[in-house]
Each structure stands twice: as C-alpha cells, then as structure tokens.
Protein backbone atom coordinates (compact mmCIF):
# COMPACT_ATOMS: atom_id res chain seq x y z
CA UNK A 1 -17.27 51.37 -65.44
CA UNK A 2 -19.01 48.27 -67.12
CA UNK A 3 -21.70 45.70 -64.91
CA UNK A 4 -18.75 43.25 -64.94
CA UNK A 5 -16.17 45.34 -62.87
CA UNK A 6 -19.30 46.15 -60.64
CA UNK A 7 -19.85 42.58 -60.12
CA UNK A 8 -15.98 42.16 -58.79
CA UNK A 9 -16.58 44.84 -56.50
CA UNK A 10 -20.12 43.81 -55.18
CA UNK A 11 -18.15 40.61 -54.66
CA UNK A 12 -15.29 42.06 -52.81
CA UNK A 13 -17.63 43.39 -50.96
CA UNK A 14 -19.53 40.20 -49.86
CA UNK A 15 -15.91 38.91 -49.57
CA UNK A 16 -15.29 40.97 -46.33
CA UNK A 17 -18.78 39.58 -44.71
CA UNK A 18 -17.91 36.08 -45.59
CA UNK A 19 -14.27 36.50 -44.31
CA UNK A 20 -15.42 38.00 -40.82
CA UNK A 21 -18.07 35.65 -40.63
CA UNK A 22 -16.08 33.14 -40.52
CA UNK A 23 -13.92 34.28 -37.84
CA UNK A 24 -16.86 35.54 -35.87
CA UNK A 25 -19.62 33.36 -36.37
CA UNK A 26 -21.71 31.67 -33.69
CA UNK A 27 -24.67 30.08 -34.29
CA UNK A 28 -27.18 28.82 -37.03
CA UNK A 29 -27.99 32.50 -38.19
CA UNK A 30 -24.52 33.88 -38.49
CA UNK A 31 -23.01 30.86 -40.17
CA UNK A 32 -26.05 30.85 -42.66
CA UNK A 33 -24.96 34.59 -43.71
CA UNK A 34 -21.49 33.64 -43.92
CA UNK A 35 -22.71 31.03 -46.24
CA UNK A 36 -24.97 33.18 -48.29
CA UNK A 37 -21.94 35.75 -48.45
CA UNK A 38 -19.69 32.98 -50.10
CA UNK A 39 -22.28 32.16 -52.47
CA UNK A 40 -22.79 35.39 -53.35
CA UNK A 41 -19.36 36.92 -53.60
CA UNK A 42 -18.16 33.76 -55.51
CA UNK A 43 -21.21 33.42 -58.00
CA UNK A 44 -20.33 37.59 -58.90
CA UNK A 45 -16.49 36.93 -59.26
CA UNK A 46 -17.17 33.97 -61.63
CA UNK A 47 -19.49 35.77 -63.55
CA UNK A 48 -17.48 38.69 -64.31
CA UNK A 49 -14.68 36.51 -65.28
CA UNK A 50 -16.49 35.17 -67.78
CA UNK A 51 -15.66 38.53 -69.60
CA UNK A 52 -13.06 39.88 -67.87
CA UNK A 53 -9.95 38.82 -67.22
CA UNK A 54 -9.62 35.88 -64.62
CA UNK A 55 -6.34 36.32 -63.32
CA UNK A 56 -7.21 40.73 -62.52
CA UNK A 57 -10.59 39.55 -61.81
CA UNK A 58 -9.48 37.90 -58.98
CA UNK A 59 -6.39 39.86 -58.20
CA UNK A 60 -9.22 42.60 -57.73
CA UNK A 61 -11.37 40.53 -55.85
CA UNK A 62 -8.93 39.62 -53.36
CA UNK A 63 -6.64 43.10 -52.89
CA UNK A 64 -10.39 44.85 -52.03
CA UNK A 65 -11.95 42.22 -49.77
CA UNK A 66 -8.34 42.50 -47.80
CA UNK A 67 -8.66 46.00 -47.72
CA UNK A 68 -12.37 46.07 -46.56
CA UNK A 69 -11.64 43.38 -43.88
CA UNK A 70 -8.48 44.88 -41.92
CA UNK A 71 -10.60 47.91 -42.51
CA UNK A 72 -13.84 46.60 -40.53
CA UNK A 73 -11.29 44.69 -38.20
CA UNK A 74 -9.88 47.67 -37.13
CA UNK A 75 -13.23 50.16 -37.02
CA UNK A 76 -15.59 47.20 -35.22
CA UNK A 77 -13.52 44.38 -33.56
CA UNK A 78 -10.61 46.26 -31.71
CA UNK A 79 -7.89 45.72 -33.64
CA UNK A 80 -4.53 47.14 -33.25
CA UNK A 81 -3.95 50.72 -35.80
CA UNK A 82 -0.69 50.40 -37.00
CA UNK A 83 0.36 52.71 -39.37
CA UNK A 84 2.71 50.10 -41.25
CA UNK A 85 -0.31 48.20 -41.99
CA UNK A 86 -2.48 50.95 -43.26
CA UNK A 87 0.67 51.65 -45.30
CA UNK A 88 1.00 48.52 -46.54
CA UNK A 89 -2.61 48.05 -47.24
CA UNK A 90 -2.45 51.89 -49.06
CA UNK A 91 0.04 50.30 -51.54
CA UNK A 92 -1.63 46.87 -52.23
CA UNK A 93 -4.86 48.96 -53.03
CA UNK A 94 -2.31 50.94 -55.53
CA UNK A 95 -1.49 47.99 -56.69
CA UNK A 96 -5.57 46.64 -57.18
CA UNK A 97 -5.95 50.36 -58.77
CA UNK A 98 -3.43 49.80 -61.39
CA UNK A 99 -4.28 46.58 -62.45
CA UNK A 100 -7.69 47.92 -63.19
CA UNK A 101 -6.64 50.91 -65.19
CA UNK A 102 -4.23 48.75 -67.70
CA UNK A 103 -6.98 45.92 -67.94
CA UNK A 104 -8.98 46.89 -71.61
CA UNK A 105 -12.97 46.91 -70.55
CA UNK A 106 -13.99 43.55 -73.10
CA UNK A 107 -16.90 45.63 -74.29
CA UNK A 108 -13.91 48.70 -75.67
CA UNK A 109 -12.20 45.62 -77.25
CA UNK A 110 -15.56 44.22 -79.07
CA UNK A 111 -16.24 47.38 -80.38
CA UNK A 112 -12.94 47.97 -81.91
CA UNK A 113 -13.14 44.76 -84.14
C-alpha cells in the first residue's frame, strides 16, 4: 500500500474523532480537538487526492470513518447492537474494500508509461 492510501486511512481515522466530537463535545478543550481532528483528517484526504482518485478517495474516506464511528458508538457511548446494522455496515465496508482493490495505485500507472 502506497503513503497516499495511508493518508485516506489516517484520515478516516481522524474522521471518527471529529465526528464524535462533535456530538460529544463540551467545553474549550474538547471542541479544540474536534477542530484539530477536522483539520487533520481533511488536510490528509485532500492530499491524497491529489494523486489518487477524488471521487474513491473520498468514497474511502467516508465508508471507514462510518464504520469506525457506529463502531466507537456502540463499544463507548451505549448504543443499541443491532445485528442489521453491523450487517449493513459489514457490506458498506465490502463495498469501501472493493473500490480500493479496482482503483490502479498512480505510482503502478507512472511506471507503466
């Protein structure tokens, strides 16, 4: 796997931090990491678009950070397990998986020409 499909996962990572944060945050503190998180995550996305494909960049991007935050929703704020969810979030991660595999690395195309 290249640095840029690293950066769309570091982002969808930051993704789920921003995304809870803004649900959950309080005060000066937690709203400042919920900013920093946006930054972050958004600053990585755009910069592996740059090489990657936008439109599976963020396709990426988003399937992952809405896997990671029903995840964390359900492990550390109570929420409901439903198995139709988990389900449902198996095949949109199928889904995130796929698009990955058919999307040509830009580095494997460069090389070729």
């Amino acid at each position: 796997m290249n640095t840029d499909w690293m950066k769309v996962f570091i982002a969808a990572f930051f993704e789920v931090f921003w995304v809870i944060g803004l649900k959950h945050a309080y005060d000066f503190w937690t709203w400042a990491g919920t900013v920093i998180a946006i930054v972050v995550s958004f600053y990585l996305m755009i910069m592996a678009g740059r090489k990657l494909p936008v439109g599976t960049v963020y396709a990426v991007f988003v399937g992952l950070g809405t896997v990671g935050t029903v995840f964390s929703e359900i492990v550390f704020f109570d929420e409901p397990f439903r198995i139709e969810k988990v389900i449902l979030i198996l095949v949109l991660l199928a889904g995130v998986i796929g698009l990955k595999l058919v999307t040509p690395d830009q580095s494997q195309e460069e090389g070729d020409s």
